[in-house]
Protein backbone atom coordinates (compact mmCIF):
# COMPACT_ATOMS: atom_id res chain seq x y z
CA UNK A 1 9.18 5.87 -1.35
CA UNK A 2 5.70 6.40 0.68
CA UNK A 3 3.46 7.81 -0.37
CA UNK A 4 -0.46 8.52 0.39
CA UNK A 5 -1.72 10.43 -2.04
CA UNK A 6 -0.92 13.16 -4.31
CA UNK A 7 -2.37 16.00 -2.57
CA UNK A 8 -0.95 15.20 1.05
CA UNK A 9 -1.16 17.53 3.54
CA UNK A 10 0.50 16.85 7.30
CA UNK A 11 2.34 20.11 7.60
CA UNK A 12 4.45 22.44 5.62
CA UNK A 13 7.74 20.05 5.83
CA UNK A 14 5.40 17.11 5.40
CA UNK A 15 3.87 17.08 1.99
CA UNK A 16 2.79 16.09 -1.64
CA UNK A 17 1.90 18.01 -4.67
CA UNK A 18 0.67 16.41 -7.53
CA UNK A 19 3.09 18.46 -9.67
CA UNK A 20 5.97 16.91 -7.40
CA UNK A 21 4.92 13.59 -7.48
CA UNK A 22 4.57 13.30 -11.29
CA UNK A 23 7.80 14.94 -11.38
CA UNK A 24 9.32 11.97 -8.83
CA UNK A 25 8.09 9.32 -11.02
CA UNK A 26 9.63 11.41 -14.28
CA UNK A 27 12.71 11.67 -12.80
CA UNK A 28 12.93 7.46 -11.76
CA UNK A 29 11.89 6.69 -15.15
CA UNK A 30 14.42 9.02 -16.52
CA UNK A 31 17.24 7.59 -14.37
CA UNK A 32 16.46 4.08 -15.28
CA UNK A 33 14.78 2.73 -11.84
CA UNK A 34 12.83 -0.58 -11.28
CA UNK A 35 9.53 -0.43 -9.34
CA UNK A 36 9.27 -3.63 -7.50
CA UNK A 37 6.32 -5.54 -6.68
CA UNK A 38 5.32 -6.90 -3.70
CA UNK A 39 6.12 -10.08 -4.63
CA UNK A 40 9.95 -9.02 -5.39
CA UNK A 41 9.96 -7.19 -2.31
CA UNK A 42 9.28 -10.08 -0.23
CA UNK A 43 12.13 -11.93 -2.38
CA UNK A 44 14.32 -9.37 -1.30
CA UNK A 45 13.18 -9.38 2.07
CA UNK A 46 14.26 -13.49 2.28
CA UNK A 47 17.84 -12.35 0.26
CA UNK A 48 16.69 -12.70 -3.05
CA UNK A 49 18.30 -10.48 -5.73
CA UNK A 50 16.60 -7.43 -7.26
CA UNK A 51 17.81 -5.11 -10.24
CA UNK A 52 20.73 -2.52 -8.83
CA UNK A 53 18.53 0.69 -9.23
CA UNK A 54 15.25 -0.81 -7.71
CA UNK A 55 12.79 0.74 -5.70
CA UNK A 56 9.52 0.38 -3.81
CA UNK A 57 6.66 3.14 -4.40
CA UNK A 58 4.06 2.83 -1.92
CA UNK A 59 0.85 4.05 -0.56
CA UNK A 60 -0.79 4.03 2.33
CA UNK A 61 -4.79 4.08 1.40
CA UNK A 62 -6.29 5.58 4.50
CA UNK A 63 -8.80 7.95 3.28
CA UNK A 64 -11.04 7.57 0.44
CA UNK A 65 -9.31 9.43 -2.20
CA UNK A 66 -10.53 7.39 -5.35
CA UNK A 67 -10.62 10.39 -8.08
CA UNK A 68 -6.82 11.33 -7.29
CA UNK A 69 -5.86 7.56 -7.92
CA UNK A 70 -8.06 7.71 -11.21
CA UNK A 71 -6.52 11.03 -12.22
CA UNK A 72 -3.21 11.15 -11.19
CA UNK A 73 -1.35 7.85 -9.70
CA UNK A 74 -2.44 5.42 -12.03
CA UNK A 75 -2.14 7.01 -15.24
CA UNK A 76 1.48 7.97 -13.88
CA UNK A 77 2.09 4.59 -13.38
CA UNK A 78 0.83 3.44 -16.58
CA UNK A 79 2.59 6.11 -18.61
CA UNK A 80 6.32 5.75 -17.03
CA UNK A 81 5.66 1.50 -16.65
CA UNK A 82 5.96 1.57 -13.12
CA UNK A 83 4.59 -0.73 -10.54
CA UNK A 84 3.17 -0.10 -7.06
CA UNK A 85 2.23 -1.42 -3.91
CA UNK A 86 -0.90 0.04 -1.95
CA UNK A 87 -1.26 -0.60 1.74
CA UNK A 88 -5.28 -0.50 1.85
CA UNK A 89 -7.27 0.16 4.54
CA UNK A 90 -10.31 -2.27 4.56
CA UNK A 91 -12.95 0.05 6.54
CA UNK A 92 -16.09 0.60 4.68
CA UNK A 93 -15.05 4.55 4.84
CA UNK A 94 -12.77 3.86 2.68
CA UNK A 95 -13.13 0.53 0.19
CA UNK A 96 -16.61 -1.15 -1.27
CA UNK A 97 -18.70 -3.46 -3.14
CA UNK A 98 -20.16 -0.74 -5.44
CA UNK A 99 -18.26 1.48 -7.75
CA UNK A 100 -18.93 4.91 -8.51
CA UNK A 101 -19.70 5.98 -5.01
CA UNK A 102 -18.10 9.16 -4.67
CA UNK A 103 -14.61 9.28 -3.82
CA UNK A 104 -14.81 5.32 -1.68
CA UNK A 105 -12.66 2.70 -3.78
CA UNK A 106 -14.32 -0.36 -5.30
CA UNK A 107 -12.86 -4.27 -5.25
CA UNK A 108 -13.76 -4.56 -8.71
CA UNK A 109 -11.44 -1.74 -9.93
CA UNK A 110 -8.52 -2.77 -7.29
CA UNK A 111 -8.70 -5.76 -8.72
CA UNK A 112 -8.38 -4.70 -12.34
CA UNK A 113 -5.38 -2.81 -11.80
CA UNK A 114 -3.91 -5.57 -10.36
CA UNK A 115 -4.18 -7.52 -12.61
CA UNK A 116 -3.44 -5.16 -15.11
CA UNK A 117 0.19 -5.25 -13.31
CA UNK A 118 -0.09 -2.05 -11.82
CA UNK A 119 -0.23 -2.45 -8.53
CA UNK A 120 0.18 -4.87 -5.81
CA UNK A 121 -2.53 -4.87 -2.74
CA UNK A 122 -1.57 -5.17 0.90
CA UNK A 123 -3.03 -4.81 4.21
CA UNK A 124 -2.62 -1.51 6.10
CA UNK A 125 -5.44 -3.47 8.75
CA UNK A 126 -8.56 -2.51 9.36
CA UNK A 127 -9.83 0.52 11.20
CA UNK A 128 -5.88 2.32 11.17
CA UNK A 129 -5.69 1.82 15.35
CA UNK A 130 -1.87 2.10 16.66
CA UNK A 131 -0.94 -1.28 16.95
CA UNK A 132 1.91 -0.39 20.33
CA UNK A 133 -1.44 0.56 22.10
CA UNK A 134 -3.70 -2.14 20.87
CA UNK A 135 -4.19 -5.45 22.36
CA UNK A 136 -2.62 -8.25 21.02
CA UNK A 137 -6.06 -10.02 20.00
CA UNK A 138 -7.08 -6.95 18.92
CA UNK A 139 -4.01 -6.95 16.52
CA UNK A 140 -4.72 -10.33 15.47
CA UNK A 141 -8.04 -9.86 14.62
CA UNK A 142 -7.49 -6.70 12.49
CA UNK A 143 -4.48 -7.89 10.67
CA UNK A 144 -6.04 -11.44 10.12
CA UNK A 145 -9.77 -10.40 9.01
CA UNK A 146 -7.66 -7.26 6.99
CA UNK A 147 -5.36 -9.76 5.24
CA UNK A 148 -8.36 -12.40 4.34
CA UNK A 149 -10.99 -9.78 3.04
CA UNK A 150 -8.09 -8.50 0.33
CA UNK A 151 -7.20 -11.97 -0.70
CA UNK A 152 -10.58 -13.12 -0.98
CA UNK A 153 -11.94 -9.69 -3.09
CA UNK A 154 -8.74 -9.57 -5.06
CA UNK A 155 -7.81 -12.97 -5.68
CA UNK A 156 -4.19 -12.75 -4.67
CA UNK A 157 -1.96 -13.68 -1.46
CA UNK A 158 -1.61 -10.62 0.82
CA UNK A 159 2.36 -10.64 1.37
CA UNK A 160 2.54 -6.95 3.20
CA UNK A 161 1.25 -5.28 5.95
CA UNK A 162 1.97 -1.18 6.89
CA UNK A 163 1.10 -0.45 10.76
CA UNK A 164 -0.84 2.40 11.08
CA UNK A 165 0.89 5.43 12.27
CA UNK A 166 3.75 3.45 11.33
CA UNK A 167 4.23 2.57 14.63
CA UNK A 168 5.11 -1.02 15.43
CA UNK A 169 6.52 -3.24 18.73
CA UNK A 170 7.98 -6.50 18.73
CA UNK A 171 4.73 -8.27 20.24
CA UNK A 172 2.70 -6.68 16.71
CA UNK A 173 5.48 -7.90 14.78
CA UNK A 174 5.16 -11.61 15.91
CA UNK A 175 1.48 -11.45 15.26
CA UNK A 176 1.83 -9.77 11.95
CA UNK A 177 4.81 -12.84 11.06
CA UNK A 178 2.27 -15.53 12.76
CA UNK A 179 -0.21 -14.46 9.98
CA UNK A 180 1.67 -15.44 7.61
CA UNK A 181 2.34 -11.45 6.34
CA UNK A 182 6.20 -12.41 4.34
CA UNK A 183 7.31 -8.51 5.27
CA UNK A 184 5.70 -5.66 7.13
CA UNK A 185 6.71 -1.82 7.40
CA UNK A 186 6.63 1.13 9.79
CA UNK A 187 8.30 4.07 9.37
CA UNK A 188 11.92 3.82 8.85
CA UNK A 189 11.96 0.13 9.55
């Protein structure tokens, strides 16, 4: 299930309440579902078995939207157990060094929710371009510099990647797998 944030707005067919999403989450845990990490996605991805009612919650971190996270995913998560993997966008817009500056998202607390369990962190690239327009050193460079900032401020292997826009051609997805990314997503795919 993507997500990217609890109060998204594209249009009137394309949208999120926070009242629906907590709902969502009630309803899984209700119903018995597994939240699967990145780590057990990737399993998956290479045929590895995963529990028969699994599923993947994600979000796409785009914008900074730090108080909604602080308010309203992660104490979901932590109240129905659930697990989830964030697609971040590294831009300085959006993720920092310092904590506390308005609604931007620190390393330091990423980091503490992950290792609290709660979420895994991936690479949704760097400055959300559409990689079927962008140049193929241009994808390289984003994905790759992306996918080594994360590891190195979080302290785990990046396994995921989201394309912005969701959009995706077979030339990105051989740079993406030449990265060493185990699984990447876009759109229905």
């Amino acid at each position: 299930i993507e997500y990217h944030n609890p109060t998204f707005l594209l249009s009137d067919e394309v949208m999120m309440t926070p009242e629906w999403f907590g709902d969502q989450l009630r309803w899984l845990s209700e119903n018995g579902y597994y939240t699967l990490s990145s780590a057990e996605l990737a399993a998956f991805v290479q045929g590895q078995p995963v529990p028969q009612k699994s599923v993947v919650l994600s979000f796409d971190i785009g914008l900074p939207k730090h108080t909604e996270y602080t308010e309203i995913v992660i104490p979901a998560l932590r109240q129905y157990g659930m697990h989830a993997v964030v697609f971040l966008l590294v831009s300085e817009n959006v993720i920092g060094d310092t904590c506390g500056l308005g609604e931007t998202f620190c390393w330091e607390e990423l980091r503490g929710w992950a290792e609290e369990g709660l979420i895994s962190v991936e690479s949704h690239g760097i400055w959300h371009v559409d990689y079927a327009v962008m140049s193929v050193e241009n994808q390289r460079w984003d994905a790759g510099q992306s996918k080594a900032i994360i590891e190195e401020k979080i302290g785990q292997p990046v396994l995921g990647f989201a394309y912005p826009f969701d959009s995706s051609t077979a030339e990105a997805q051989r740079v993406v797998a030449s990265l060493g990314y185990q699984y990447a997503v876009a759109g229905f795919s």
